[in-house]
Structure formats: structure tokens, C-alpha cells
Protein backbone atom coordinates (compact mmCIF):
# COMPACT_ATOMS: atom_id res chain seq x y z
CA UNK A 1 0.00 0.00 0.00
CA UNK A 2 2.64 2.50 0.62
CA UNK A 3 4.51 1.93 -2.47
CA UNK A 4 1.74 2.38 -4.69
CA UNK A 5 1.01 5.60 -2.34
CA UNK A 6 4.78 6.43 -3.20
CA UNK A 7 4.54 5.68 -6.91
CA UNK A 8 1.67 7.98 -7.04
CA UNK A 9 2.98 10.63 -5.38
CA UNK A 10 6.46 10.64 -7.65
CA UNK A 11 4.02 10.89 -10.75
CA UNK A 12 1.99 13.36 -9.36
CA UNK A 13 5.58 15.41 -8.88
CA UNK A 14 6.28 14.14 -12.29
CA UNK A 15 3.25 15.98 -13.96
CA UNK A 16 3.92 18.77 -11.45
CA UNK A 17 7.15 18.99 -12.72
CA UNK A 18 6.53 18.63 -16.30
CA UNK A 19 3.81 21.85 -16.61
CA UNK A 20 5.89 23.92 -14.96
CA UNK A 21 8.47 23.53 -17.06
CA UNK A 22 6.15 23.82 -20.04
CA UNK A 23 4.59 27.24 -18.12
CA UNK A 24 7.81 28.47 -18.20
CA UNK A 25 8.87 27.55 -21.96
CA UNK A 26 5.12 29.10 -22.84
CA UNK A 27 6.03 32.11 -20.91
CA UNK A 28 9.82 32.56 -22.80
CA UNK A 29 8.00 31.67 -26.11
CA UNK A 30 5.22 34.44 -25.26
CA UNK A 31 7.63 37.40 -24.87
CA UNK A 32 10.00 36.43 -27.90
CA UNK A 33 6.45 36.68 -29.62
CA UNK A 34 6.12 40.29 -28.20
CA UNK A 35 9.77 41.30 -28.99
CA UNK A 36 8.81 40.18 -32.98
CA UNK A 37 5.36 41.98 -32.43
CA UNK A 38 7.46 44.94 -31.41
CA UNK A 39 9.61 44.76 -34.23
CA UNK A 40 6.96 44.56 -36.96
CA UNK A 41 5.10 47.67 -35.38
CA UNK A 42 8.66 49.72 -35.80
CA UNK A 43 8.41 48.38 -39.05
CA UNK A 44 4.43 49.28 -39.67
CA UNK A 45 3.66 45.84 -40.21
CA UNK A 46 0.49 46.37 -38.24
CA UNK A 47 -1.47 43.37 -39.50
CA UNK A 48 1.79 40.61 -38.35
CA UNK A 49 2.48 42.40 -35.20
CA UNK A 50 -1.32 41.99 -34.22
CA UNK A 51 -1.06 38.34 -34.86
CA UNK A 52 2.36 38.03 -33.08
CA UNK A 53 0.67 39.74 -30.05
CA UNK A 54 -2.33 37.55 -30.36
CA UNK A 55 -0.32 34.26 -30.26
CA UNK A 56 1.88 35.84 -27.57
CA UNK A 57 -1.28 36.00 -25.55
CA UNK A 58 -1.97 32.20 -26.20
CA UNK A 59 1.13 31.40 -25.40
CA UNK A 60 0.52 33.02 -21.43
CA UNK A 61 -2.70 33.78 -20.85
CA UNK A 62 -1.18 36.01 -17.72
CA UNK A 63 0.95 37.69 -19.63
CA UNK A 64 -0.13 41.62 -18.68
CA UNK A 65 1.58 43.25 -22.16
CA UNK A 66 0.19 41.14 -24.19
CA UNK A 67 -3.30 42.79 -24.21
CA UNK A 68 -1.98 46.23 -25.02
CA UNK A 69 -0.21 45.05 -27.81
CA UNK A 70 -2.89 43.56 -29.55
CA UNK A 71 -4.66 47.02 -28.66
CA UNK A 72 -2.34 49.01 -30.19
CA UNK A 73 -1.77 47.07 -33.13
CA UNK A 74 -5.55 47.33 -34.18
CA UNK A 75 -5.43 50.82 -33.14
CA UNK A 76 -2.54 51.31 -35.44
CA UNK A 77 -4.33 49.81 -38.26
CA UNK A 78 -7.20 52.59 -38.64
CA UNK A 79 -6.56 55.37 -40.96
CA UNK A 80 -7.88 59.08 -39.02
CA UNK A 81 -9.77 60.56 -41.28
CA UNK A 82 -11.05 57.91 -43.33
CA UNK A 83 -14.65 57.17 -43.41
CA UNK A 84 -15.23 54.10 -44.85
CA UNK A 85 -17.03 51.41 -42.83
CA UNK A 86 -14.09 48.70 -42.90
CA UNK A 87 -11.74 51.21 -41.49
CA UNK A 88 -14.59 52.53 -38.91
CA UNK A 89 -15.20 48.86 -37.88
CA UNK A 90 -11.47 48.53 -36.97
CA UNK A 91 -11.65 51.79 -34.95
CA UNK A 92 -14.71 49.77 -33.27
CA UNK A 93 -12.39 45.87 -33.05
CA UNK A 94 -9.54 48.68 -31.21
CA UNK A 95 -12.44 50.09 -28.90
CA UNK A 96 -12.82 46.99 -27.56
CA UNK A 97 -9.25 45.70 -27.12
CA UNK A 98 -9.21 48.12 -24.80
CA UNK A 99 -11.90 48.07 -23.14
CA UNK A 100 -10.93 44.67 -22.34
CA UNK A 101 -7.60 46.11 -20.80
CA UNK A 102 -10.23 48.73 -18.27
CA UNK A 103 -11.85 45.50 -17.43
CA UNK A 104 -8.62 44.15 -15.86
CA UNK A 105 -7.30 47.34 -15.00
CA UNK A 106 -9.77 50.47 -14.86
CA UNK A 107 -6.91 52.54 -14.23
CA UNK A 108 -5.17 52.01 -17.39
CA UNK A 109 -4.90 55.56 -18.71
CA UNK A 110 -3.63 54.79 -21.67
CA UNK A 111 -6.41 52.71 -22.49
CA UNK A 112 -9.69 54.99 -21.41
CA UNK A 113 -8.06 58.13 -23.36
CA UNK A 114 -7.18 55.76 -26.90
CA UNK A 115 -10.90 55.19 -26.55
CA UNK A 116 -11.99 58.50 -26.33
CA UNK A 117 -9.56 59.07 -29.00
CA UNK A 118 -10.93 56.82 -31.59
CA UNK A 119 -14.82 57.38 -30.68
CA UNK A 120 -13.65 61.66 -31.39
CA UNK A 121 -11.97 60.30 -34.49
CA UNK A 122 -15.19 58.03 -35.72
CA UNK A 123 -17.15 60.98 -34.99
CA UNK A 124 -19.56 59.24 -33.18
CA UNK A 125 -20.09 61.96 -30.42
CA UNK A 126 -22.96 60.49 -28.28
CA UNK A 127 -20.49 57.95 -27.68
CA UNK A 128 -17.58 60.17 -26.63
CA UNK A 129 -19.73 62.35 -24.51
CA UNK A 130 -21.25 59.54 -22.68
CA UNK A 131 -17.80 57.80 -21.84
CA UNK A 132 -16.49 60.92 -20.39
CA UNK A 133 -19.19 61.67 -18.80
CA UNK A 134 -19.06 58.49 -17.08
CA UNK A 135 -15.47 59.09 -15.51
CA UNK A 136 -16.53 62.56 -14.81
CA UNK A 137 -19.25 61.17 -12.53
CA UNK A 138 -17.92 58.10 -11.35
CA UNK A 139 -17.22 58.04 -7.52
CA UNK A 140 -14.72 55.19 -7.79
CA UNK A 141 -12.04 58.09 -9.85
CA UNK A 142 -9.46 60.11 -8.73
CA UNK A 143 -10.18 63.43 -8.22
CA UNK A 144 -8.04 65.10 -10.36
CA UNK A 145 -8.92 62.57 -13.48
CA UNK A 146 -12.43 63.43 -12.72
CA UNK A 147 -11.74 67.26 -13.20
CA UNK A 148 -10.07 66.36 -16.51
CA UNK A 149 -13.26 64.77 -17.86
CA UNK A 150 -15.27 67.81 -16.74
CA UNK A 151 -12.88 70.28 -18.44
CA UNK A 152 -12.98 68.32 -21.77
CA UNK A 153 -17.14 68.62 -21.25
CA UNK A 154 -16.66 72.38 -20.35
CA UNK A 155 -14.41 72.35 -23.66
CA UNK A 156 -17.37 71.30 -25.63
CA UNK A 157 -19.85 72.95 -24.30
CA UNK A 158 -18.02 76.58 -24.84
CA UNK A 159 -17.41 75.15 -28.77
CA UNK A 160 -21.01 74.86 -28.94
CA UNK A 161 -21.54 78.79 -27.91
CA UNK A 162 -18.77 79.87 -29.48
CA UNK A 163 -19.84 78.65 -32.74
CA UNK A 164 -22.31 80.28 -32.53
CA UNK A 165 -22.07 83.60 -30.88
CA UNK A 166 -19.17 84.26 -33.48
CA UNK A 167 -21.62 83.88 -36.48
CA UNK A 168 -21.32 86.69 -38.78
CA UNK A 169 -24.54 88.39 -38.31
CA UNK A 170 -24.11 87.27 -34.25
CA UNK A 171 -21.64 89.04 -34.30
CA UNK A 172 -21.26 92.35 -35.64
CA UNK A 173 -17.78 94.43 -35.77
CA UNK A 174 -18.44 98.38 -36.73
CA UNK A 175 -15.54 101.05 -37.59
CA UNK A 176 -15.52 104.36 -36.22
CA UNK A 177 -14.57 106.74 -39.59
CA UNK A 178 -13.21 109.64 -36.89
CA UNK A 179 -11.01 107.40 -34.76
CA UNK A 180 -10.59 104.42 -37.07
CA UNK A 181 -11.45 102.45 -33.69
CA UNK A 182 -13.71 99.36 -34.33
CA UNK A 183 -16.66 97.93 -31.82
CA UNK A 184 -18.03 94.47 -31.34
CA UNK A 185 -21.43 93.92 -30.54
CA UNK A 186 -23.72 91.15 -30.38
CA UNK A 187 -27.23 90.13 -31.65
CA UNK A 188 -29.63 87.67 -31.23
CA UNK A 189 -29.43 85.06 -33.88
CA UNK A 190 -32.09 84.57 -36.53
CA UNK A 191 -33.29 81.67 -35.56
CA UNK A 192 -34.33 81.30 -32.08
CA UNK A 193 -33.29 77.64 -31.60
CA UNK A 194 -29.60 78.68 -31.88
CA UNK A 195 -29.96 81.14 -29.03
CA UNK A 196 -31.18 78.39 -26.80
CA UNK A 197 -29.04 76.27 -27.89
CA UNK A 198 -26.04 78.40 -26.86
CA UNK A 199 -28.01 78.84 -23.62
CA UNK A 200 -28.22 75.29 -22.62
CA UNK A 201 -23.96 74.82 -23.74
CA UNK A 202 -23.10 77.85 -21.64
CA UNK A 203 -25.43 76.76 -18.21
CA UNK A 204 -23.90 73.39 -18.61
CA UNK A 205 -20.47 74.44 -19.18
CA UNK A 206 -20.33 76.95 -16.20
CA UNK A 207 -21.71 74.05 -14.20
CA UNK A 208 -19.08 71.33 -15.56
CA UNK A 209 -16.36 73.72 -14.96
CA UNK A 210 -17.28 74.38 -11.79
CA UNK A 211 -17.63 70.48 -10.94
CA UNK A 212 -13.96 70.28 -12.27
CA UNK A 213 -12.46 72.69 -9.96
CA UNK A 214 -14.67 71.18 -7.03
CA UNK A 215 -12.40 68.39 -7.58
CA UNK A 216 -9.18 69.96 -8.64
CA UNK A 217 -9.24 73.62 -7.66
CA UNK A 218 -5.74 74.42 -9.14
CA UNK A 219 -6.65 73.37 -12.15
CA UNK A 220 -5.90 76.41 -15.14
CA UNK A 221 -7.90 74.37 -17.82
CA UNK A 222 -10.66 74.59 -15.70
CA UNK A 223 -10.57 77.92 -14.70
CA UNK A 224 -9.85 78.70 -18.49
CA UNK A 225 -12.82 77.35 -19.39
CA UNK A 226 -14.66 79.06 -16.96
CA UNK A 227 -13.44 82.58 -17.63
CA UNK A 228 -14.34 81.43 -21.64
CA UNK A 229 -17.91 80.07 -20.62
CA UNK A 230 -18.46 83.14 -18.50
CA UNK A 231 -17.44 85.02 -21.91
CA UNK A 232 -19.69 83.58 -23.98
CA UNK A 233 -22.54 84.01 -20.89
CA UNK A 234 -21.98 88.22 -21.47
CA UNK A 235 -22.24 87.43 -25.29
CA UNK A 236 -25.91 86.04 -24.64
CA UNK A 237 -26.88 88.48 -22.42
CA UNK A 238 -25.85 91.40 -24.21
CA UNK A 239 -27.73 89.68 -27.00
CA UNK A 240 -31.03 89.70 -24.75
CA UNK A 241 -30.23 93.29 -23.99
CA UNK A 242 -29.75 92.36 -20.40
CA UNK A 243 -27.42 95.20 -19.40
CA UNK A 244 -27.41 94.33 -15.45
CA UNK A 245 -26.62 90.47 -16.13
CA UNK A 246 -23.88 90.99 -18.76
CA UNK A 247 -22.08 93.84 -15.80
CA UNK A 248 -22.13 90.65 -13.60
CA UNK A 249 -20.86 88.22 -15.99
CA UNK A 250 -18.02 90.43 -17.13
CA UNK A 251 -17.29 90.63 -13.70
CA UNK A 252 -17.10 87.23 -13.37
CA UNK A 253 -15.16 86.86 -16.00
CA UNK A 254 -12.21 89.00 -14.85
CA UNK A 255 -11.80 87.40 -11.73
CA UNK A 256 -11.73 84.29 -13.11
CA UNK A 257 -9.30 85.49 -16.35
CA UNK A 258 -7.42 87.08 -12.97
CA UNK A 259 -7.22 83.33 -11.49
CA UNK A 260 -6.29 81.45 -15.08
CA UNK A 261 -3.46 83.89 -15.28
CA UNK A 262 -1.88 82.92 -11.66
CA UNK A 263 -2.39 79.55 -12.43
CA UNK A 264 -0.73 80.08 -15.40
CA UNK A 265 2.54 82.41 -13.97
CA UNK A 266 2.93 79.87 -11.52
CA UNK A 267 2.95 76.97 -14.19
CA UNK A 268 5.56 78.56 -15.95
CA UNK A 269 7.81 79.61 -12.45
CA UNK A 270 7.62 75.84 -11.66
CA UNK A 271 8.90 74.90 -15.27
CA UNK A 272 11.56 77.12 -14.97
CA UNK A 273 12.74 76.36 -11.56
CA UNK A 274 12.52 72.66 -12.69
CA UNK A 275 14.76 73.54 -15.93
CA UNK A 276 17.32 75.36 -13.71
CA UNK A 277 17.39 72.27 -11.22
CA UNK A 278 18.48 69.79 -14.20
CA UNK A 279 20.87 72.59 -15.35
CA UNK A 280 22.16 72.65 -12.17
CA UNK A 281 23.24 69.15 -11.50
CA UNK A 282 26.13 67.05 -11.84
CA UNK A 283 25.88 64.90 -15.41
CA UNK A 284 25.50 61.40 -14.70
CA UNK A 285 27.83 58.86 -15.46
């Protein structure tokens, strides 16, 4: 009884034995898979290095690189620009390569900003807007990545206005002939759906810029944004001949323009002062 307990017990070290060593060949043969992957992406063979990543990922399911390389290499396969539903499809296959990275890691940062990328660059904006929106509002991010989402909101919210308010007809520019000085004003446009429109974009851009530097309050993009959205707010109400509320607004505005530009002079002191600290020491080696 205890030798066949003993011969047992050598083949189950046997086995034991045998797919490790076979883990460990898979897990050598994986990477030398990535390293030619690697190589045919320098090369822009895109298609090869996809499949090289792919069988690298066979090779060791564990292997953490793998998945971004197969990312990339779809990513690097769609042509910005270019309309056509094959190429559109393989913005879509590169979407979810990545999304399969989040899934492991939902801090990959890499990952969630290639897919904002690629829905911007499909043009398919309900899409973009709704996966921002959902780091923007997610309780499990980081503060400061959370602020980033708003500004890039705030960002499209003040395009909307802007686009608008800077019609020609929207916006009027008129010379003085005795001081050659020239005025701006603004007027309501024609159609009355555009003025609402530019409404809506400007209350929810103030309130997304706000919600960004709630979470990051030394953020200058944010406050940028602000002092544009509060901008385009005067715009509107000058529009509605709102004298009072366009005062208050360009009030606004100038104390947030006065905040953007400290953020902004102390940006630049810190990028100096590091500059002067690599200047200053010793080379290495």
C-alpha cells in the first residue's frame, strides 16, 4: 500500500514537474512573440504584429503586455480621417481591445483616453460624450482625473456657444470713420433655436467647470474654461439686452481670467525652476 502511495505521489511530482516547465517555456515563447510583435510595429507591419501579439497572448494567458499590444496594433491599423465602414469597424475591433484592458485594470490611462480618441476620431459623439461623462461622474475616480473629464465637457460645451455667438450676423464688428477704432457687438441670432441652444452649452459648461475645480481647484484648464464660458454668458446676455446680467458676468469673467493667469505664472515659475534644477546638477555617469 505505501509503495503504490509512493509511486503515485512521484508521478503526481512528475506531472507537477513537467507543466511547470512547459509554463515556463510558454512564458519565454510568449515574450520572444512580443519582442517580434514589437519589431513589426517599428516596421508598420500592423497586420503581423497583431497576430504576433495575439499568439503571444496564447502562449501566457497572464501575460499583462500582451493585451496592449494587440490594442495598439488594431489601433494602429485605422486610418484618421477615413470614413469608410471597414476602417470605422477597426476603430470599433480597437475600442474593444481596450476596453478589455479597463476590465482588468480600470486605471489604465492609456487605455480609457485611446478610446476616447478613436470614438472623437469616428465621430460618433454620443459615444464620446457619454464615456467621459461616465469618468466625470464616477465616484470610484481620482479626483483630479475626474476634473479632466469635466474640463474636456466644459471644452465642448463653450465650442457649442462659441460657434455660434461668433456667427457673422451674431456678431457684428463696426468702424468708427473719426477714430478708425472698431466695436463688437452682439445680436440675437435669426433663428431662435440657436440662441437656446447656446443657452443650454453655456449653463452646462459653467456648471461642468465648476464640478472640475470642485475636484481639482488648481486646475488652469478649468478655470480657463470658466473665464471662456463666462465670456460667452456676457455674449448672450448682451444679446437679450440684459445690461445688469452681462455687468455681472463680465465681472465674473475677470476674476476668473485674474485666477487662469496665476495659475498660469505659476505653471511657468515651476517649469523654470525645474529647468534650472536639471541645469544645475552634476551629469550622470
Amino acid at each position: 500500500m505505501k509503495l503504490a502511495q509512493t509511486r503515485i505521489a512521484i508521478l503526481l511530482a512528475i506531472l507537477v514537474a513537467t507543466n511547470s516547465g512547459c509554463g515556463v517555456i510558454n512564458r519565454i515563447r510568449s515574450k520572444n512573440q512580443l519582442n517580434e510583435a514589437a519589431r513589426a510595429y517599428r516596421e508598420g507591419r500592423f497586420v503581423e504584429a497583431e497576430q504576433y501579439s495575439r499568439r503571444a497572448a496564447e502562449l501566457d494567458p497572464n501575460n499583462k503586455t500582451a493585451p496592449m499590444f494587440i490594442a495598439r496594433t488594431i489601433h494602429a491599423q485605422y486610418r484618421p480621417g477615413v470614413q469608410t465602414p471597414d476602417n470605422v469597424a477597426k476603430a470599433q475591433e480597437a475600442i474593444e481591445a481596450y476596453q478589455q484592458i479597463l476590465q482588468r485594470n480600470p486605471s489604465d490611462d492609456e487605455a480609457y483616453k485611446a478610446i476616447a480618441y478613436l470614438y472623437g476620431a469616428i465621430k460618433d459623439n454620443d459615444k464620446l460624450k457619454q464615456w467621459i461623462t461616465a469618468r466625470a461622474t464616477s465616484d470610484t475616480t481620482d479626483p483630479p482625473k475626474r476634473a479632466e473629464a469635466y474640463v474636456v465637457l466644459a471644452s465642448k460645451d463653450w465650442e457649442c456657444s462659441f460657434q455660434i455667438t461668433e456667427l457673422p450676423g451674431n456678431k457684428v464688428t463696426t468702424v468708427d470713420p473719426a477714430n478708425n477704432k472698431a466695436t463688437v457687438s452682439y445680436r440675437k441670432p435669426k433663428e431662435p433655436k440657436d440662441f437656446d441652444q447656446a443657452q443650454r452649452c453655456v449653463k452646462q459648461g459653467l456648471a461642468e467647470a465648476e464640478s472640475a475645480i470642485k475636484f481639482d481647484p488648481n486646475n488652469e484648464a478649468a478655470w480657463s474654461y470658466k473665464t471662456n464660458l463666462l465670456l460667452e454668458a456676457s455674449k448672450l446676455a448682451e444679446m437679450e439686452g440684459q445690461t445688469e446680467q452681462k455687468a455681472q458676468f463680465q465681472k465674473d469673467y475677470e476674476a476668473a481670467l485674474k485666477r487662469t493667469t496665476e495659475l498660469s505664472a505659476a505653471a511657468e515659475k515651476r517649469k523654470e525652476e525645474e529647468a534650472a534644477r536639471q541645469a544645475a546638477s552634476p551629469p550622470k555617469g
